[in-house]
N, C-alpha and C. Protein backbone atom coordinates (compact mmCIF):
# COMPACT_ATOMS: atom_id res chain seq x y z
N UNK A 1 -19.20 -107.15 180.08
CA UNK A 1 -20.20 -107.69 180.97
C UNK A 1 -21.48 -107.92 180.19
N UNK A 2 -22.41 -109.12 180.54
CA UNK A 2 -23.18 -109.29 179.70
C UNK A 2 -24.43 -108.65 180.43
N UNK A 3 -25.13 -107.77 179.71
CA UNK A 3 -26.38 -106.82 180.41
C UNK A 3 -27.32 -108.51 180.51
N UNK A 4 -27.97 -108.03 182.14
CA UNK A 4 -29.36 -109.27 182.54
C UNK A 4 -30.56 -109.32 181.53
N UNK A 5 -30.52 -108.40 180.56
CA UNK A 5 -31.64 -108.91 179.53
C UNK A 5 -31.39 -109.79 178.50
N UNK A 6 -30.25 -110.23 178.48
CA UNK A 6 -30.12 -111.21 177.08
C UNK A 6 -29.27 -112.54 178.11
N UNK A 7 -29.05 -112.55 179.34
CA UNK A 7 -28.34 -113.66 180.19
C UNK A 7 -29.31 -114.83 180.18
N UNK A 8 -30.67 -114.92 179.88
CA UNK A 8 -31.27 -115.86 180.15
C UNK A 8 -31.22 -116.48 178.07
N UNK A 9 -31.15 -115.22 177.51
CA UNK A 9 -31.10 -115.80 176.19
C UNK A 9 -29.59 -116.72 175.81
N UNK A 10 -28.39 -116.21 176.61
CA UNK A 10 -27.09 -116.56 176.45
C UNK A 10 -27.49 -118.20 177.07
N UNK A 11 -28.40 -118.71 178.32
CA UNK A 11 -28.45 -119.98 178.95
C UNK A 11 -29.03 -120.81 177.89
N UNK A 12 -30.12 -120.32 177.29
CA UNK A 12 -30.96 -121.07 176.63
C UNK A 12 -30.30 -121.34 175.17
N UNK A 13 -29.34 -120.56 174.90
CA UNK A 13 -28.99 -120.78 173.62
C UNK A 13 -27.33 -121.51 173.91
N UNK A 14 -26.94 -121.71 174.79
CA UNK A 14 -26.25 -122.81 175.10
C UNK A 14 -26.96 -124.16 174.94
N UNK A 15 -27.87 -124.45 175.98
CA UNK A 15 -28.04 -125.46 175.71
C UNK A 15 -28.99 -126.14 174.55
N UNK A 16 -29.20 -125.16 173.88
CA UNK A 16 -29.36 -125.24 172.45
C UNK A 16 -28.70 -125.76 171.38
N UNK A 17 -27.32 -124.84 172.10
CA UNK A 17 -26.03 -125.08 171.18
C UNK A 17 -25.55 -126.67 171.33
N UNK A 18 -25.91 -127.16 172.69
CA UNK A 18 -25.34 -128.32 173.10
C UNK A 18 -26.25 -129.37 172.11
N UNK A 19 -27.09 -129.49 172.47
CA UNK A 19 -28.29 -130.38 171.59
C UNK A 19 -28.31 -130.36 170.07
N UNK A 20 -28.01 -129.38 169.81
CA UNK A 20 -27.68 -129.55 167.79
C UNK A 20 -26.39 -129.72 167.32
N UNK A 21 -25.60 -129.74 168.37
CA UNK A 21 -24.14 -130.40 168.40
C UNK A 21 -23.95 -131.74 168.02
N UNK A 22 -24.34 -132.09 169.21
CA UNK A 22 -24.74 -133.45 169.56
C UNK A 22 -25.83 -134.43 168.34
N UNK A 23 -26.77 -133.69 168.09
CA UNK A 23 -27.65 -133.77 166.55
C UNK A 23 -26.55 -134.54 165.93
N UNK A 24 -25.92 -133.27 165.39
CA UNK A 24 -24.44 -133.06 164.22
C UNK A 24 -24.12 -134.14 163.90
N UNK A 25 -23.50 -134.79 165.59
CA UNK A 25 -22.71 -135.74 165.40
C UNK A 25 -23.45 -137.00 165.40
N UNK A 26 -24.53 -137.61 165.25
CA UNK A 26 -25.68 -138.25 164.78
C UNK A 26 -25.54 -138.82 163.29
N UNK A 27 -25.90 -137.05 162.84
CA UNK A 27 -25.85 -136.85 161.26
C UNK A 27 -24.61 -137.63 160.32
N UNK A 28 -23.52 -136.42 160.98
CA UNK A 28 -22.46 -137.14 160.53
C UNK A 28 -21.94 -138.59 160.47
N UNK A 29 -22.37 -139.61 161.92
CA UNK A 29 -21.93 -140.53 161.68
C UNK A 29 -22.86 -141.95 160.91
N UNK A 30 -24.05 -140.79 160.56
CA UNK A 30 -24.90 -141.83 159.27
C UNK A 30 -24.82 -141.44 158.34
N UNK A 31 -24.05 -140.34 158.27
CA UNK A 31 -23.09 -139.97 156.19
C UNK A 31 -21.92 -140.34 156.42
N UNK A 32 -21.50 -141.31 157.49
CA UNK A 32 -19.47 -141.56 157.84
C UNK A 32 -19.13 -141.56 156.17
N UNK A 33 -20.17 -142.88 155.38
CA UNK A 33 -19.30 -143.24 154.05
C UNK A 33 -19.74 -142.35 153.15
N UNK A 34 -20.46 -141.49 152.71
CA UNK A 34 -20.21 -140.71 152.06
C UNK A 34 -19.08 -139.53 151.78
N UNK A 35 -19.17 -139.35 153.67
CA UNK A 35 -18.11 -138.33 153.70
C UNK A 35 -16.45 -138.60 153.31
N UNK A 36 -16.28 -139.57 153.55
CA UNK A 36 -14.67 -140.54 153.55
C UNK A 36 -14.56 -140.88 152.03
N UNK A 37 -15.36 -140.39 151.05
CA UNK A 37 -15.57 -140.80 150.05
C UNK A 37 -14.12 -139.91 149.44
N UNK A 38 -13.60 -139.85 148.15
CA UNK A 38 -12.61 -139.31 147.95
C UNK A 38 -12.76 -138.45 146.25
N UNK A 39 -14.44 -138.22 146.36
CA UNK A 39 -15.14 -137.55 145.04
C UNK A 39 -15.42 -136.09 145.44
N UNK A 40 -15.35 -135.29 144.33
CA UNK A 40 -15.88 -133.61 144.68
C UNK A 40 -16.84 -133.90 145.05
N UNK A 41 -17.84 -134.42 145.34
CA UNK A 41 -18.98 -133.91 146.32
C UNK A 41 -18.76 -134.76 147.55
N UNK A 42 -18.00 -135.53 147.66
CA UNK A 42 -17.56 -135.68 149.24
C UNK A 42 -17.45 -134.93 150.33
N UNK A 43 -16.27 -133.91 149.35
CA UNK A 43 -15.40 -133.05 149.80
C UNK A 43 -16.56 -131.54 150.20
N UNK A 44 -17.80 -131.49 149.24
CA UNK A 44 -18.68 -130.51 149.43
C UNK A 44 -18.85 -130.66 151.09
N UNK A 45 -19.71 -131.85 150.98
CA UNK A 45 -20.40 -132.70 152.10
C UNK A 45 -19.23 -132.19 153.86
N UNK A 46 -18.16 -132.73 153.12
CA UNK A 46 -17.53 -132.54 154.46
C UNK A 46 -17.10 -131.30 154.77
N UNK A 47 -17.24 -129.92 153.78
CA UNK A 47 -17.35 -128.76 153.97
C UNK A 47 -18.24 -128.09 154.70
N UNK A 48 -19.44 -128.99 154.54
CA UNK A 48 -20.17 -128.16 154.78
C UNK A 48 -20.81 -129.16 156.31
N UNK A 49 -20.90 -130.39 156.80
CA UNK A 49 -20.42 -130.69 157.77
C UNK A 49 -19.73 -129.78 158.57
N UNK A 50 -18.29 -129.42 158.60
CA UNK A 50 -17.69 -128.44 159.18
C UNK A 50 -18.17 -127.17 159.47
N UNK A 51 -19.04 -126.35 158.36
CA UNK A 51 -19.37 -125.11 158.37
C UNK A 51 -20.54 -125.68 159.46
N UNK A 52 -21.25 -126.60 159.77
CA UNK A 52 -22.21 -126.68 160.29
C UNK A 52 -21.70 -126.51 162.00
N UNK A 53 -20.52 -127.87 162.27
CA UNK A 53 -19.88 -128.05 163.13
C UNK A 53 -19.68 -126.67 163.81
N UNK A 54 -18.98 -125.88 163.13
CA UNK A 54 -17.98 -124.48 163.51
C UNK A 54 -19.01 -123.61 163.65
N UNK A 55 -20.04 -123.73 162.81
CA UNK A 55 -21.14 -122.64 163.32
C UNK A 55 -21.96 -122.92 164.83
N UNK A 56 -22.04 -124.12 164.91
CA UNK A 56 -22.77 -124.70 166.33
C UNK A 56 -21.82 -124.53 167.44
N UNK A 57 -20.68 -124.97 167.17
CA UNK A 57 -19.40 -124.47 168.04
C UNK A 57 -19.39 -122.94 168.75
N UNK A 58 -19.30 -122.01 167.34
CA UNK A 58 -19.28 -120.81 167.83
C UNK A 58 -20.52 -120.15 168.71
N UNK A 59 -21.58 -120.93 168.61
CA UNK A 59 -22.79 -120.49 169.19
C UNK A 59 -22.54 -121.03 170.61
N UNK A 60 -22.16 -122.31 170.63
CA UNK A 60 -21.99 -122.68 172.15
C UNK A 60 -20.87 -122.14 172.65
N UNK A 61 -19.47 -121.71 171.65
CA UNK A 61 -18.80 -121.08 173.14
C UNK A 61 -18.97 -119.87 173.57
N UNK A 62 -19.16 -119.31 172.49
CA UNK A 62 -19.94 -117.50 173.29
C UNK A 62 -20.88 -117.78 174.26
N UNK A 63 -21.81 -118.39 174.41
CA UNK A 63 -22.99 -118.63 175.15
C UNK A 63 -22.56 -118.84 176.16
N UNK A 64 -21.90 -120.29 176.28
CA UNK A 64 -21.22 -120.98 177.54
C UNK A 64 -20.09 -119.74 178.29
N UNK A 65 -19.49 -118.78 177.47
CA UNK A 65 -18.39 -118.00 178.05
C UNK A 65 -19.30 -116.85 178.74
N UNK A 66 -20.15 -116.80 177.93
CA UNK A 66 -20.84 -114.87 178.31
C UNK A 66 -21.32 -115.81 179.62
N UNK A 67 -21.72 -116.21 180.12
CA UNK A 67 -22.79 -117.18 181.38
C UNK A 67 -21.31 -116.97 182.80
N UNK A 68 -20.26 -117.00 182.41
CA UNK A 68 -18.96 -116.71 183.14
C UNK A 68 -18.77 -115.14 184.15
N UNK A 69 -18.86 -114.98 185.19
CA UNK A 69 -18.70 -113.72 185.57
C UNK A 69 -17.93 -112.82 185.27
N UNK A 70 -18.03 -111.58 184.45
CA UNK A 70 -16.39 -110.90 184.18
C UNK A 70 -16.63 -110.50 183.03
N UNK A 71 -15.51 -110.15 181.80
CA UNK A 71 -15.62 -109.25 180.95
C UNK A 71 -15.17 -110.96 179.97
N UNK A 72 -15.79 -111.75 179.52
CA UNK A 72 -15.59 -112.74 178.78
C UNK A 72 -16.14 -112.93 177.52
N UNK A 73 -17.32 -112.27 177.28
CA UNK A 73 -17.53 -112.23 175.78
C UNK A 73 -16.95 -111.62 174.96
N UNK A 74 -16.50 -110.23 175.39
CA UNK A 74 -15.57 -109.70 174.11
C UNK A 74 -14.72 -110.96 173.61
N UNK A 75 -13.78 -111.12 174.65
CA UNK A 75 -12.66 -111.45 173.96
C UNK A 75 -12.76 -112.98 173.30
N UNK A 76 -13.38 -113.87 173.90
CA UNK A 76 -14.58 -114.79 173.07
C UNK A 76 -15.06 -114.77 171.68
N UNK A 77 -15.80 -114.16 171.79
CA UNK A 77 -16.17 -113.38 170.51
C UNK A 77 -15.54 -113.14 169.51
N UNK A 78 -13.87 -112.35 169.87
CA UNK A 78 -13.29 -111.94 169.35
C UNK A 78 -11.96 -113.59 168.33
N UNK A 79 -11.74 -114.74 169.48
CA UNK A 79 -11.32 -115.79 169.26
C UNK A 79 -12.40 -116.52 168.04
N UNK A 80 -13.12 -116.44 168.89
CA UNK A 80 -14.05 -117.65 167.59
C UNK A 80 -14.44 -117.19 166.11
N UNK A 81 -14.21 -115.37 166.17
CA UNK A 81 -14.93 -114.98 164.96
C UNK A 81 -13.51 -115.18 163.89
N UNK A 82 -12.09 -115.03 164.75
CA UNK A 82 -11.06 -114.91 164.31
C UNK A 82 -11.32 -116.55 163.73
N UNK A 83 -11.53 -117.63 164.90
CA UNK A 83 -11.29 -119.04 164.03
C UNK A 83 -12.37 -119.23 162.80
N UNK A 84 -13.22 -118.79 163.07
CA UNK A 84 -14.44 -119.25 161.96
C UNK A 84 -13.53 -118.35 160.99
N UNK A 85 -13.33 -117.15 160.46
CA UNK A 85 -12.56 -116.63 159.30
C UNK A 85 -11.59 -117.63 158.84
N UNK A 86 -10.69 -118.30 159.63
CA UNK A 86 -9.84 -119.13 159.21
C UNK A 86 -10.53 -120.29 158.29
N UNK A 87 -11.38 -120.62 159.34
CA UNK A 87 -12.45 -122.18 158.74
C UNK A 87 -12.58 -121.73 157.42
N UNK A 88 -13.69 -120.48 157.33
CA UNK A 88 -14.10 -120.35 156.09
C UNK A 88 -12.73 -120.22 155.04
N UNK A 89 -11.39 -119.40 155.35
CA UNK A 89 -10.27 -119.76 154.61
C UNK A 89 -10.44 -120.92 154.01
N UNK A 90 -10.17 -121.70 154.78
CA UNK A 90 -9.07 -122.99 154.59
C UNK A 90 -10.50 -123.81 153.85
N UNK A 91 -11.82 -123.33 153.76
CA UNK A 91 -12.88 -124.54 152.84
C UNK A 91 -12.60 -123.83 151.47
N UNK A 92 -12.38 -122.43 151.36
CA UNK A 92 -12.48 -121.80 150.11
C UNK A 92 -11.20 -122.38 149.56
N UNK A 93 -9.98 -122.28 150.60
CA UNK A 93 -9.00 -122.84 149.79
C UNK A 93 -8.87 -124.61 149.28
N UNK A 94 -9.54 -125.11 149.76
CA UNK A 94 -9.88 -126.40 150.00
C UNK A 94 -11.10 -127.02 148.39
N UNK A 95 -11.64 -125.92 148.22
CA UNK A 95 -12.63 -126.09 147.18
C UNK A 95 -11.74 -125.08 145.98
N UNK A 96 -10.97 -124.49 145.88
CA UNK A 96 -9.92 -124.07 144.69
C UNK A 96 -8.84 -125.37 144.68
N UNK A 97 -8.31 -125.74 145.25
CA UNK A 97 -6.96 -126.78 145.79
C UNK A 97 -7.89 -127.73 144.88
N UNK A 98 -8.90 -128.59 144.96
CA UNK A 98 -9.58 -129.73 144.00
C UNK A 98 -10.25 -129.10 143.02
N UNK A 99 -10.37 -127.49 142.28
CA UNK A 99 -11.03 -127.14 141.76
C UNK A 99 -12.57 -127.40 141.48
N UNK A 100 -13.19 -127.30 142.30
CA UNK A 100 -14.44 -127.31 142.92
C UNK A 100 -15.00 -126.17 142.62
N UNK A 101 -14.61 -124.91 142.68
CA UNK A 101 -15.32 -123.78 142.39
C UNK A 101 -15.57 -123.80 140.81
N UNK A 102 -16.80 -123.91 140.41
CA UNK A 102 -17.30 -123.91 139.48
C UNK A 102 -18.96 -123.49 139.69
N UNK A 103 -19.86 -122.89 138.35
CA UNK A 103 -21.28 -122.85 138.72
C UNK A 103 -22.18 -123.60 139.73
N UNK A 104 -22.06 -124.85 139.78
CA UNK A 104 -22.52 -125.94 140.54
C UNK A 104 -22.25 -125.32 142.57
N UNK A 105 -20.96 -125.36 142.46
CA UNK A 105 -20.25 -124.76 143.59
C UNK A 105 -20.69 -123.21 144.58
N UNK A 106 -21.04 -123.13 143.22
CA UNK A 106 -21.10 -121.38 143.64
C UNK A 106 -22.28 -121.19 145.19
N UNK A 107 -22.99 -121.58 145.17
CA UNK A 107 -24.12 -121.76 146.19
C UNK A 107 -23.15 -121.69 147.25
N UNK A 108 -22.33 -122.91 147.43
CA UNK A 108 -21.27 -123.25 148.80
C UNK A 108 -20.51 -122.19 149.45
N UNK A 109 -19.68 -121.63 148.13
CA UNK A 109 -18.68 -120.33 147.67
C UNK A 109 -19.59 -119.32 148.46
N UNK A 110 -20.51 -119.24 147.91
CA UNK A 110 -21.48 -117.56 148.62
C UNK A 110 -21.96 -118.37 150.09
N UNK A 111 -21.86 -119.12 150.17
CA UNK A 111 -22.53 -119.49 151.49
C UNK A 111 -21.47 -118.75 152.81
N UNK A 112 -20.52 -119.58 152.09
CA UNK A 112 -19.02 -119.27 152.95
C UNK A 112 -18.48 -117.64 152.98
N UNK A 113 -18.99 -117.43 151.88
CA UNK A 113 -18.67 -116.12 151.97
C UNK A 113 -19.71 -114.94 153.07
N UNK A 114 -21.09 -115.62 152.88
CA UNK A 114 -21.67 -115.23 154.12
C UNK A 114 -21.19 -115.52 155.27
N UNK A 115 -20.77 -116.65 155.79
CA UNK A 115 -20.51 -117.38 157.40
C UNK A 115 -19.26 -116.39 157.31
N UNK A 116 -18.49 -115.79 156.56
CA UNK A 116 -17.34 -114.72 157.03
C UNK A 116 -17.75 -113.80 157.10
N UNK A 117 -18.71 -112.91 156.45
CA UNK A 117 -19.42 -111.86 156.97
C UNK A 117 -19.88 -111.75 158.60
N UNK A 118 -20.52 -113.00 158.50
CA UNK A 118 -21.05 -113.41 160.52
C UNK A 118 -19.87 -113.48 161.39
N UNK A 119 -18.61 -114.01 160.90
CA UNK A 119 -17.28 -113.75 161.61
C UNK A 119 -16.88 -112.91 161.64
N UNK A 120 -16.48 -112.20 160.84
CA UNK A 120 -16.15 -110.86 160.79
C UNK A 120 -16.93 -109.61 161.60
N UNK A 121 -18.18 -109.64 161.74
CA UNK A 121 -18.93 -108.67 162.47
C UNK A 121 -18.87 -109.39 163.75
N UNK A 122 -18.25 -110.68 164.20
CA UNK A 122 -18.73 -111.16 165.54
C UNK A 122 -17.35 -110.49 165.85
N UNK A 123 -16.40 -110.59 165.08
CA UNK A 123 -15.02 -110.12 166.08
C UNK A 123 -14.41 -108.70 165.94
N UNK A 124 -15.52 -107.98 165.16
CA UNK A 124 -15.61 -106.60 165.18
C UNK A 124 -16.73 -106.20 166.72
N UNK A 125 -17.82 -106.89 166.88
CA UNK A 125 -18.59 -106.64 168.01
C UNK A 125 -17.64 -107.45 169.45
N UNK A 126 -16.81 -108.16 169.04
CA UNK A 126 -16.02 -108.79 170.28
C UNK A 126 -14.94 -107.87 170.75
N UNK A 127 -14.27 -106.86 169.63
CA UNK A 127 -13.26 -106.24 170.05
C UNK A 127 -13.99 -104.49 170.59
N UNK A 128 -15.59 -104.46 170.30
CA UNK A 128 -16.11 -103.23 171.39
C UNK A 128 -16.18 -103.60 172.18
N UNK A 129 -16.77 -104.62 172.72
CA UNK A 129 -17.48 -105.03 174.02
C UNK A 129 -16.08 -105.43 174.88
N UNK A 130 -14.83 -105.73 174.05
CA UNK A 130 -13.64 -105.70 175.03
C UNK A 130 -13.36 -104.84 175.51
N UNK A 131 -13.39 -103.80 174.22
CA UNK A 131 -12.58 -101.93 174.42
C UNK A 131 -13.65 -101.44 175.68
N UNK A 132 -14.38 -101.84 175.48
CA UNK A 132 -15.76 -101.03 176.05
C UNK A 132 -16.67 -101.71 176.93
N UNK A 133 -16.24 -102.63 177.81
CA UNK A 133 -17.40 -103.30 178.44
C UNK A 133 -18.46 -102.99 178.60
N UNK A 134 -19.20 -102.14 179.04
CA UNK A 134 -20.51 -101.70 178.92
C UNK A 134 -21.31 -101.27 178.11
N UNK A 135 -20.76 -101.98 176.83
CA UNK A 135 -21.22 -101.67 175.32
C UNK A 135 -21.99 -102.83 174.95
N UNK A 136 -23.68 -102.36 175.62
CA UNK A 136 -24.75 -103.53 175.07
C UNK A 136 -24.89 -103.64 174.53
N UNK A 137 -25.17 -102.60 173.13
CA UNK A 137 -25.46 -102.92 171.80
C UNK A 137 -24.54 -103.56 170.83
N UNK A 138 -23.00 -103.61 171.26
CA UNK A 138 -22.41 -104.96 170.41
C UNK A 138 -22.68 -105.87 171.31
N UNK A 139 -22.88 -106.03 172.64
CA UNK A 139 -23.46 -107.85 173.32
C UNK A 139 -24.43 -107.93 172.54
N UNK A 140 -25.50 -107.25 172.27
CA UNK A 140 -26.86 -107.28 171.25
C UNK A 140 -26.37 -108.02 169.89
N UNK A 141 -25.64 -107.23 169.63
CA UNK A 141 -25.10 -107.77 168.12
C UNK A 141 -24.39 -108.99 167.80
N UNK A 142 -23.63 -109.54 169.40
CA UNK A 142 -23.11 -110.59 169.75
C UNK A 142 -24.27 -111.73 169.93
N UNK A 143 -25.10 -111.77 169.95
CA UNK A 143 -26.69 -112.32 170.68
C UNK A 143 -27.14 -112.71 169.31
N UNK A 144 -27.37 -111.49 167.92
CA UNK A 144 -27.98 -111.83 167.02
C UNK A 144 -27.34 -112.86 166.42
N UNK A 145 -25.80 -112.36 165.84
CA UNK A 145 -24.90 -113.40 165.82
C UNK A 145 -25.16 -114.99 165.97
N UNK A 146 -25.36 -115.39 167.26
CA UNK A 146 -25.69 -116.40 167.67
C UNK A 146 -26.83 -117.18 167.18
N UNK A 147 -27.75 -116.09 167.31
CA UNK A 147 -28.67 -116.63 166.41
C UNK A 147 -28.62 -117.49 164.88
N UNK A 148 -27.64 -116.33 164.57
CA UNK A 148 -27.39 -116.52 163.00
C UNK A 148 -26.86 -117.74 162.63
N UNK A 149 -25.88 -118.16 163.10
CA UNK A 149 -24.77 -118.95 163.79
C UNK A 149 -26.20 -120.76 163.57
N UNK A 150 -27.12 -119.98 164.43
CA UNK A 150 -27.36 -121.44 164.83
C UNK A 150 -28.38 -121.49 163.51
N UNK A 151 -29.16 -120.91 162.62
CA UNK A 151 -29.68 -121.02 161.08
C UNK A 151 -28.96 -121.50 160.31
N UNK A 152 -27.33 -121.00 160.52
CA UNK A 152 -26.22 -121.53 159.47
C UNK A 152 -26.04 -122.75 159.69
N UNK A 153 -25.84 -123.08 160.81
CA UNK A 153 -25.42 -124.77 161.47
C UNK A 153 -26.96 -125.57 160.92
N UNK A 154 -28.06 -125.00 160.89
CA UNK A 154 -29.51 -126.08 160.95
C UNK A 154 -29.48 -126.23 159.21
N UNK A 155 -29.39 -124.80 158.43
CA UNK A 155 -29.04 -125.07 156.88
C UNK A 155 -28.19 -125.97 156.42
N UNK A 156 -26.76 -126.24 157.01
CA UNK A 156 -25.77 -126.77 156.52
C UNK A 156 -25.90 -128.06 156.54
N UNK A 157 -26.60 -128.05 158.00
CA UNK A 157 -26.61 -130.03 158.54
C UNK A 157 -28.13 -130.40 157.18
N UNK A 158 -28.93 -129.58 157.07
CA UNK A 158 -30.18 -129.97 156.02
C UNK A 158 -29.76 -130.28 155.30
N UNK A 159 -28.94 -129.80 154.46
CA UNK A 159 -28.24 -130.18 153.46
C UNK A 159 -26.90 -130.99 153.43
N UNK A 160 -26.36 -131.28 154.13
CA UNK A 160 -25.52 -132.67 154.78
C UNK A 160 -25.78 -133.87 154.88
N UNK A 161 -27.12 -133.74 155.12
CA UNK A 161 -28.14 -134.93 155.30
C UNK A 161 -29.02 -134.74 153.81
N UNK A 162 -28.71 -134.05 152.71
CA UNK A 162 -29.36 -133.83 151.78
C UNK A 162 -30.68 -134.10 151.76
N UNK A 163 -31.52 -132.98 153.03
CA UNK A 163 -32.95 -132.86 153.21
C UNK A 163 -33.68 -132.15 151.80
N UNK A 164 -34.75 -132.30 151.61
CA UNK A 164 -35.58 -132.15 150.13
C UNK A 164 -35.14 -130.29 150.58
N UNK A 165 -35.23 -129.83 148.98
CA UNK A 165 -35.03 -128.62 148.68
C UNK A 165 -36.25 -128.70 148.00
N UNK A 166 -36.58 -127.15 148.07
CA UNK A 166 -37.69 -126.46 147.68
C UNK A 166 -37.06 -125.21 147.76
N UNK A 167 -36.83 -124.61 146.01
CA UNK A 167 -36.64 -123.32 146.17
C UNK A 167 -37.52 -122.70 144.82
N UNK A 168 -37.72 -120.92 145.42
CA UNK A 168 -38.51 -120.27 144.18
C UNK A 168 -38.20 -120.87 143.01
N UNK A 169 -36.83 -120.44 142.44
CA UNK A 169 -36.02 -120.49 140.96
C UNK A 169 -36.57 -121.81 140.65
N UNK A 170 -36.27 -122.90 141.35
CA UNK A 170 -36.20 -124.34 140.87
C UNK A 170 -37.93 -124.31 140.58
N UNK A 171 -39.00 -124.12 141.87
CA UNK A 171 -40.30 -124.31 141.70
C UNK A 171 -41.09 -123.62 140.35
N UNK A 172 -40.41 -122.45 140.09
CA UNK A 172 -40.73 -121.89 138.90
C UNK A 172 -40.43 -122.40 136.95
N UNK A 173 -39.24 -122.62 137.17
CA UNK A 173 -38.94 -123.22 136.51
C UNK A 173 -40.11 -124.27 135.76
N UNK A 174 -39.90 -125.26 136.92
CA UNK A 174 -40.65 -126.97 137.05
C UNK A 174 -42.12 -126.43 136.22
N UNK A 175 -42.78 -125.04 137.09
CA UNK A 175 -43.52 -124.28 136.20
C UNK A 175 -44.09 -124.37 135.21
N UNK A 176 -42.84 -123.57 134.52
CA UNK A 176 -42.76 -123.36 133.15
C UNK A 176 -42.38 -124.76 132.25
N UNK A 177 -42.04 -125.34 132.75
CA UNK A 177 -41.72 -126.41 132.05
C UNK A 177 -42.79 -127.75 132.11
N UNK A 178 -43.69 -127.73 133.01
CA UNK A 178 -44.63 -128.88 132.82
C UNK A 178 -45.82 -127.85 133.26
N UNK A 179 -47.00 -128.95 133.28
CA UNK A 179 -48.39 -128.50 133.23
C UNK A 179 -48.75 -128.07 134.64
N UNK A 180 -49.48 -126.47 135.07
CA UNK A 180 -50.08 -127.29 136.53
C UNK A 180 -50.53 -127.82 136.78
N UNK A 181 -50.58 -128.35 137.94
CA UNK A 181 -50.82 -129.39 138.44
C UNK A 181 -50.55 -130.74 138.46
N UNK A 182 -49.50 -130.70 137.48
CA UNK A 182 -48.95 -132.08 137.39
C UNK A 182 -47.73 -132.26 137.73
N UNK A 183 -47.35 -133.35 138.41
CA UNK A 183 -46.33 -133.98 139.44
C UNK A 183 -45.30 -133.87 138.90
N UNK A 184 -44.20 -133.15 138.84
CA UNK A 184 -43.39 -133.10 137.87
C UNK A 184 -42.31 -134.51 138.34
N UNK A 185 -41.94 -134.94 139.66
CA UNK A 185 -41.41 -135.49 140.19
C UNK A 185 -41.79 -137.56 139.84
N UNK A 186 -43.11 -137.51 139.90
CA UNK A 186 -43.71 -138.95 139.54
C UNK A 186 -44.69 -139.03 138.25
N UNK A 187 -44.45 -137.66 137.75
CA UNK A 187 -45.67 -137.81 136.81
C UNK A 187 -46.64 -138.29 136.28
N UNK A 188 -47.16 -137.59 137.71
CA UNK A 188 -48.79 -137.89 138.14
C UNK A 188 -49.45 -136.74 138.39
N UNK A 189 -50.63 -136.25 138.41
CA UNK A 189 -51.21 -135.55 138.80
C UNK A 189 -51.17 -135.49 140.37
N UNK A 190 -51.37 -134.47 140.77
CA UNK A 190 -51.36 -134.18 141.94
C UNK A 190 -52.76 -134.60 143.43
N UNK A 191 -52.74 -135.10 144.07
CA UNK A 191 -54.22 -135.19 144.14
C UNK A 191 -54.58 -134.08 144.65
């Protein structure tokens, strides 16, 4: 049963879930030709498409199920964390199968290996809250989940849509390697 303090968070993060779904499929169908492409970074692209997909998925059907009267999130919970483990399977095997795992890769590799961590604890918190219905603190943990779920889906699609990166390592670097204040990108000064 889902305790009344997180039922209004379960509504709102449905239709949350619905709207960055829907995004997704936006995204995706203004990378159609990249993705259909038949190069290792196609194949990234449409990995991680999916990881985006399956993460937005899993956020909307827990949401949409817990909103159901009855004992429905466990076992919810317990389905989707089971399919997302698979997903993440079948990309890891999917990126060994074209030999893809390499340094370059590795980012993807640990990514995925996180989104199974988030599966794995969702269908460890799906199979208390079954055993145990009145076990708020895995619905709690089912809730954060969701959360998580929907960071993984907004990261994946950023980078699907290959939105500008900005990270420490890289900014440091750029650093050390040119002058401050100067543009490393147009090399120009900065105004």
């Amino acid at each position: 049963m889902v305790p009344d303090n997180v039922h209004d968070f379960f509504i709102t993060s449905g239709g949350a879930a619905g709207a960055l779904t829907g995004l997704l499929f936006v995204a995706i169908s203004v990378s159609a030709a990249r993705l259909q492409q038949r190069t290792a970074d196609a194949q990234l692209h449409r990995i991680r498409a999916s990881a985006s997909l399956t993460a937005f998925t899993n956020a909307l059907t827990v949401s949409l199920f817990s909103l159901i009267p009855g004992h429905k999130i466990g076992p919810t919970a317990c389905v989707v964390g089971a399919l997302g483990l698979l997903f993440v399977l079948a990309s890891l095997l999917s990126l060994l199968r074209r030999g893809n795992l390499h340094w370059r890769t590795a980012h993807d590799a640990g990514f995925m290996l996180g989104l199974s961590a988030v599966f794995a604890v969702q269908f460890c918190a799906g199979i208390s809250v079954w055993v145990h219905p009145g076990d708020s603190g895995s619905v709690d943990t089912i809730a954060v989940l969701v959360v998580i779920c929907f960071v993984v889906g907004i990261a994946r699609a950023w980078e699907l849509i290959r939105g500008p990166e900005i990270g420490l390592v890289q900014e440091l670097f750029a650093f050390v390697r040119g002058k401050p204040g100067e543009n490393a990108d147009a090399g120009e000064p900065e105004p």
